[in-house]
C-alpha atoms as a PDB file:
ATOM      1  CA  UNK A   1      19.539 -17.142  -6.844  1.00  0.00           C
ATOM      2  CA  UNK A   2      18.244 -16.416  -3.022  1.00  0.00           C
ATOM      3  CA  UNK A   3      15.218 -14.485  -2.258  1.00  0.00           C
ATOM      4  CA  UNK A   4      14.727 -12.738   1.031  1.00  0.00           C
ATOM      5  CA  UNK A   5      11.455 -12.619   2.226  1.00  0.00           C
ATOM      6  CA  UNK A   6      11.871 -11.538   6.130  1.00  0.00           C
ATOM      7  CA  UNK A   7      10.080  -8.081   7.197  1.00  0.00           C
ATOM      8  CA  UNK A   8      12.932  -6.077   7.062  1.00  0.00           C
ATOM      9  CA  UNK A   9      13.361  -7.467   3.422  1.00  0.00           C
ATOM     10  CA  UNK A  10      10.069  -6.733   2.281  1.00  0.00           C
ATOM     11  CA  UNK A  11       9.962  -2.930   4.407  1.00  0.00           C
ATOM     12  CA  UNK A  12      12.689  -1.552   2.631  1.00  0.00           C
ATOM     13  CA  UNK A  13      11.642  -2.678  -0.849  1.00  0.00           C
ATOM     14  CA  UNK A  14       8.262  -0.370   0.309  1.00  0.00           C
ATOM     15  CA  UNK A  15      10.160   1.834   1.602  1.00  0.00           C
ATOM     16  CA  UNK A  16      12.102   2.266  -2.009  1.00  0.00           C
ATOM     17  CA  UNK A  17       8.563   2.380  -3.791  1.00  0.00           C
ATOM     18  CA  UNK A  18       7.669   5.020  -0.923  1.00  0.00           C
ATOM     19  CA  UNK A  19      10.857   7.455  -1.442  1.00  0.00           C
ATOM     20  CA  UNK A  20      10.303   6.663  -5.432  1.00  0.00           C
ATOM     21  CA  UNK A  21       6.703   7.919  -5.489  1.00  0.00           C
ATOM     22  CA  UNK A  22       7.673  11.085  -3.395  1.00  0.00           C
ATOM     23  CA  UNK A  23      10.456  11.656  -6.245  1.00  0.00           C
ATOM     24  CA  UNK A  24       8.034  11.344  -8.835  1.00  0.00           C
ATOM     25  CA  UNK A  25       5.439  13.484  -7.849  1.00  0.00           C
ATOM     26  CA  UNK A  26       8.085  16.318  -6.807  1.00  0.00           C
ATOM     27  CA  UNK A  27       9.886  16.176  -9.604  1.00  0.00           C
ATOM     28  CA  UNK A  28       9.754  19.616 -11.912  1.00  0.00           C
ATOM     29  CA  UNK A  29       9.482  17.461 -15.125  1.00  0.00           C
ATOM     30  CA  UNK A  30       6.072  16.287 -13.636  1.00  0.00           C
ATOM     31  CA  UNK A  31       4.810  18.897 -12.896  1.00  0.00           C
ATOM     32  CA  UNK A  32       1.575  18.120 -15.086  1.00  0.00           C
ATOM     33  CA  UNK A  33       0.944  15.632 -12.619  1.00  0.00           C
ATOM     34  CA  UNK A  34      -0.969  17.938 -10.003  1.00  0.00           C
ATOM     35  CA  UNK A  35      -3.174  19.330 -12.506  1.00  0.00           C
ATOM     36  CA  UNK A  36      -4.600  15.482 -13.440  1.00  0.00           C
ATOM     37  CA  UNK A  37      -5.535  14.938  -9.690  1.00  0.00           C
ATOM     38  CA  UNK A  38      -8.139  16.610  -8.291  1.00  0.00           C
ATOM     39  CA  UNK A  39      -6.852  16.875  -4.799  1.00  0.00           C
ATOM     40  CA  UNK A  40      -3.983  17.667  -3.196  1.00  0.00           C
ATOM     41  CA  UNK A  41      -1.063  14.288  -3.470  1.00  0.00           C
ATOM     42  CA  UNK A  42      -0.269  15.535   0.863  1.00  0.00           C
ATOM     43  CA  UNK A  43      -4.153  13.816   1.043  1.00  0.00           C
ATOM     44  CA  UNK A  44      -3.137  10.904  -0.613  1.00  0.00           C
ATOM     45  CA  UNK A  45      -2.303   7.844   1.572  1.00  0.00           C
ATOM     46  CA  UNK A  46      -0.192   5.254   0.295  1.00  0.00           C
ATOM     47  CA  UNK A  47      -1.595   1.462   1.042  1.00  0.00           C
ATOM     48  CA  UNK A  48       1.370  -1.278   0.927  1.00  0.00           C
ATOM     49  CA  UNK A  49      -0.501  -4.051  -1.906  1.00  0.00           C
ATOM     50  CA  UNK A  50       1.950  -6.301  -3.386  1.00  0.00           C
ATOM     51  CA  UNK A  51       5.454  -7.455  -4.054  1.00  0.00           C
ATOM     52  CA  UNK A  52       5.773  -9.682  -7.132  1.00  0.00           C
ATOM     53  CA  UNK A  53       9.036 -11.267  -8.846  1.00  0.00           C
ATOM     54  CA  UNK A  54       9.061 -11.542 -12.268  1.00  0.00           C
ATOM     55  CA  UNK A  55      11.437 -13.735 -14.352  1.00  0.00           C
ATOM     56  CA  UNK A  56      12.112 -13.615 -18.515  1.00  0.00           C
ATOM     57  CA  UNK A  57      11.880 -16.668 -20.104  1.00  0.00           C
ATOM     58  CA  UNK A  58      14.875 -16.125 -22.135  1.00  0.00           C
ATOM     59  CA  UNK A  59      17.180 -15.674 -18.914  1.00  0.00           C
ATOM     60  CA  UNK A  60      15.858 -16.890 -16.109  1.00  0.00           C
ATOM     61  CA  UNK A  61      18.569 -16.045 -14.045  1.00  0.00           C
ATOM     62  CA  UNK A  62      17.696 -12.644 -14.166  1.00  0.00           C
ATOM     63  CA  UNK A  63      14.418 -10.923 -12.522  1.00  0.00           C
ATOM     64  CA  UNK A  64      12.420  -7.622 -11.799  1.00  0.00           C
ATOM     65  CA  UNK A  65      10.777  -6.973  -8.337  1.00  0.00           C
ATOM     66  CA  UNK A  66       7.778  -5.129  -8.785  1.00  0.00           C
ATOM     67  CA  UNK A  67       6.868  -3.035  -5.647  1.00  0.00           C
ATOM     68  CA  UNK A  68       2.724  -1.954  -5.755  1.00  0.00           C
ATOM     69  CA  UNK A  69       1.541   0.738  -3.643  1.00  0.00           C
ATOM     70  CA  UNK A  70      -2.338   2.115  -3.825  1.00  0.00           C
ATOM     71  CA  UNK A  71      -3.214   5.511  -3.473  1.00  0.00           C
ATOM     72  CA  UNK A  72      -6.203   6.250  -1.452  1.00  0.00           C
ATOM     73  CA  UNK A  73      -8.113   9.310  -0.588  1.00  0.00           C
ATOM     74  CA  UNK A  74     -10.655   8.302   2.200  1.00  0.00           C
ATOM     75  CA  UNK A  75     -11.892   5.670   1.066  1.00  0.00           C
ATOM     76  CA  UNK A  76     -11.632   5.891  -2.463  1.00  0.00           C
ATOM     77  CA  UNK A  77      -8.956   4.331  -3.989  1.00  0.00           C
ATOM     78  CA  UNK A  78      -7.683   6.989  -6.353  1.00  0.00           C
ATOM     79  CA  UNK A  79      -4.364   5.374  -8.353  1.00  0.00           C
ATOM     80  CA  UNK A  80      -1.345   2.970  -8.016  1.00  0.00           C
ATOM     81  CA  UNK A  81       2.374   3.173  -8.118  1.00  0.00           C
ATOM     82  CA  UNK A  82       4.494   1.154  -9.501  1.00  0.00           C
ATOM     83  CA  UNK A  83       8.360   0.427  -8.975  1.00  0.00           C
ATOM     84  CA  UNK A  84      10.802  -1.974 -10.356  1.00  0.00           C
ATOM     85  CA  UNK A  85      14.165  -2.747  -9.536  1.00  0.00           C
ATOM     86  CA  UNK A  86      16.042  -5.403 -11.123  1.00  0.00           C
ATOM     87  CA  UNK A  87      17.883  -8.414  -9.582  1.00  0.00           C
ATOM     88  CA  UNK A  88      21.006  -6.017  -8.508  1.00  0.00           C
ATOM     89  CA  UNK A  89      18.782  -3.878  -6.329  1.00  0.00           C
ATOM     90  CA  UNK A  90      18.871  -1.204  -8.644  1.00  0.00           C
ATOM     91  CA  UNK A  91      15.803   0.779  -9.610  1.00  0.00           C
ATOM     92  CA  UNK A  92      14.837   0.585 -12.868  1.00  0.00           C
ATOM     93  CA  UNK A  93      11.329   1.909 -13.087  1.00  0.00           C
ATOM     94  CA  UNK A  94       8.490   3.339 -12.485  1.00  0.00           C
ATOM     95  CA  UNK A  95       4.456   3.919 -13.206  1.00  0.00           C
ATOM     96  CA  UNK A  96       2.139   6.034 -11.811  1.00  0.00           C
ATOM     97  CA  UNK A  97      -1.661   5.581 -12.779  1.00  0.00           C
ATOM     98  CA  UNK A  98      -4.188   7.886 -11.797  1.00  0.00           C
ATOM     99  CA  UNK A  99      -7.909   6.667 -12.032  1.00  0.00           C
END
């Protein structure tokens, strides 16, 4: 198993998180979503936090990337996203909490 950590690594994984987020909150089926914010998501910024690996204990050889983002509005930090993608680059999910 290789990891690559060079920028252009690590900017398209945010980049993924970035395009998933904009899917989520445009999708139809969440609509709901705009109604539990109090402001507008086009004033939300989204702040690059953290890329973590995670590994099972029962098969090691397999892993999840975990791609944070933070939503901020000014200066108040208002949620985070969440996407995962497994060790085949596919996406495989996806959390949005709203504080």
């Amino acid at each position: 198993m290789e990891f690559l950590n060079s920028d252009s690594h690590l900017s398209l994984l945010y980049r993924k998180a970035k395009e998933s987020f904009e899917w989520c909150i445009q999708s139809d089926e969440n609509e709901f979503l705009k109604d539990e914010l109090s402001m507008s998501f086009d004033d939300i910024v989204l702040i690059e936090k953290d890329i973590k690996i995670v590994f099972s204990k029962r098969v090691f050889e397999e892993y999840n990337i975990e791609v944070c983002l933070l939503l901020s509005a000014g200066n108040i930090e208002v949620g985070k996203y969440l996407y995962i993608e497994n060790d085949k680059n596919e996406g495989i999910d996806n959390s949005l909490i709203l504080y």
